[in-house]
Protein backbone atom coordinates (compact mmCIF):
# COMPACT_ATOMS: atom_id res chain seq x y z
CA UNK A 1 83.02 108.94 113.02
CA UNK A 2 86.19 109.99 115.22
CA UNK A 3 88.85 107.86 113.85
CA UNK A 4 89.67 105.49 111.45
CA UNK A 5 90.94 105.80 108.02
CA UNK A 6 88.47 106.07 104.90
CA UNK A 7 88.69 106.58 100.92
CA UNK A 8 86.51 108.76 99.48
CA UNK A 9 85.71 107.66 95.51
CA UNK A 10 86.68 104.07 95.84
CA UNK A 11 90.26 102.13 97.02
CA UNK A 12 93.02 104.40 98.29
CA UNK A 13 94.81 105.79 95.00
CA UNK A 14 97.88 107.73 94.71
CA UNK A 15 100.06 105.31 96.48
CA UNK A 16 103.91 103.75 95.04
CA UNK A 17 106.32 101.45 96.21
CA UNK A 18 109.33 100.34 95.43
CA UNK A 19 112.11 98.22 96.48
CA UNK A 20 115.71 97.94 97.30
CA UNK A 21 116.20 98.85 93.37
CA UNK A 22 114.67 102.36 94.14
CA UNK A 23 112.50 102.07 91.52
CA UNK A 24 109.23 103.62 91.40
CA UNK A 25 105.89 101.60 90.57
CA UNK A 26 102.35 102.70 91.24
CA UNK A 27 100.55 100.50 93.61
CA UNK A 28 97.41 99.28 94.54
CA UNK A 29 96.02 99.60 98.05
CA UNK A 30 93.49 98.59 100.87
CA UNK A 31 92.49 99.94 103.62
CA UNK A 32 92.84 97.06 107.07
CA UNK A 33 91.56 98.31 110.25
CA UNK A 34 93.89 100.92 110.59
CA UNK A 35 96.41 100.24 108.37
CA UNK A 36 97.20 100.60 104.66
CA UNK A 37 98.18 97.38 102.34
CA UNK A 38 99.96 98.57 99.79
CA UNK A 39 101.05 95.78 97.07
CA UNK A 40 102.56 95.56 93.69
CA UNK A 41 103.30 92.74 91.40
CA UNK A 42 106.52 94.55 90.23
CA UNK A 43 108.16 94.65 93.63
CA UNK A 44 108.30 91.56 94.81
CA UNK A 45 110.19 92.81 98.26
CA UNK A 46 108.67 96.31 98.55
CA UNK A 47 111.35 98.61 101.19
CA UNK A 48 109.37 102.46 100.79
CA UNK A 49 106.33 103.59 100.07
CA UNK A 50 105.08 107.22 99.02
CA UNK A 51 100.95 108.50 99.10
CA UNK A 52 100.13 111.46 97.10
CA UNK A 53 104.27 111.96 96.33
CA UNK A 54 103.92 114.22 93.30
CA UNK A 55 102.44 117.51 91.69
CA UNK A 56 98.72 118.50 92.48
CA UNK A 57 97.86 114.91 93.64
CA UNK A 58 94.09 113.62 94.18
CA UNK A 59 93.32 113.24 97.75
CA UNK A 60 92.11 109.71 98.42
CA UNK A 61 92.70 108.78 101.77
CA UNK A 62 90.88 110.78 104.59
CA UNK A 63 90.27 110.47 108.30
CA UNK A 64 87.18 109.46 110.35
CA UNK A 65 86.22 113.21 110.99
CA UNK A 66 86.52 113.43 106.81
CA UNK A 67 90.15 115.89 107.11
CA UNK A 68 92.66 114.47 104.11
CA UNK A 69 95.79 112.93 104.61
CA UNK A 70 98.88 114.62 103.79
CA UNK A 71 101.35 113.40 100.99
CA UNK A 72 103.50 111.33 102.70
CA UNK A 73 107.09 108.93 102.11
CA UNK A 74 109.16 106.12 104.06
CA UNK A 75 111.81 106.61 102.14
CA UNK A 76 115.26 109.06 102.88
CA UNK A 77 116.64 108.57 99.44
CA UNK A 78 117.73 111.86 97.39
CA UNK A 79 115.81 112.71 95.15
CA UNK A 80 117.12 113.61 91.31
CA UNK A 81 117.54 117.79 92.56
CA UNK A 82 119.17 117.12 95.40
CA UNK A 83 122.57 118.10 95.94
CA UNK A 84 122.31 120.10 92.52
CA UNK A 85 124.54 123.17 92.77
């Protein structure tokens, strides 16, 4: 298998979303051709989305040829030790 995107130990884990709020949840997710679904009944109107977006994650999403994804955000916002001085 070339391409494509794959989960190795069940649905796609390690993913969060949040909305306009900026607030954080943890997510659920499904893999769609070749796209990720990420939904959460806390955001209503999700805006960003992070994958594997913290310390010593767990690699769930891989390619067809079985190589991991890397972590991964939409989102520009600072984070809380940014512009710390």
């Amino acid at each position: 298998m070339d391409g494509g995107l794959i989960t190795k130990g069940g649905e796609p884990g390690e993913f969060a979303i949040a909305g306009p709020d900026q607030k954080w949840y943890w997510a659920n997710a499904r893999i769609e051709g070749d796209t990720i679904v990420v939904t959460c009944s806390s955001v209503p109107n999700p805006k960003e989305v992070r994958y594997a977006w913290q310390a010593n994650p767990k690699a769930t999403l891989f390619n067809g040829a079985g190589l991991p994804a890397s972590p991964f955000r939409t989102d520009n916002w600072p984070g809380i030790v940014q512009n710390i001085q």
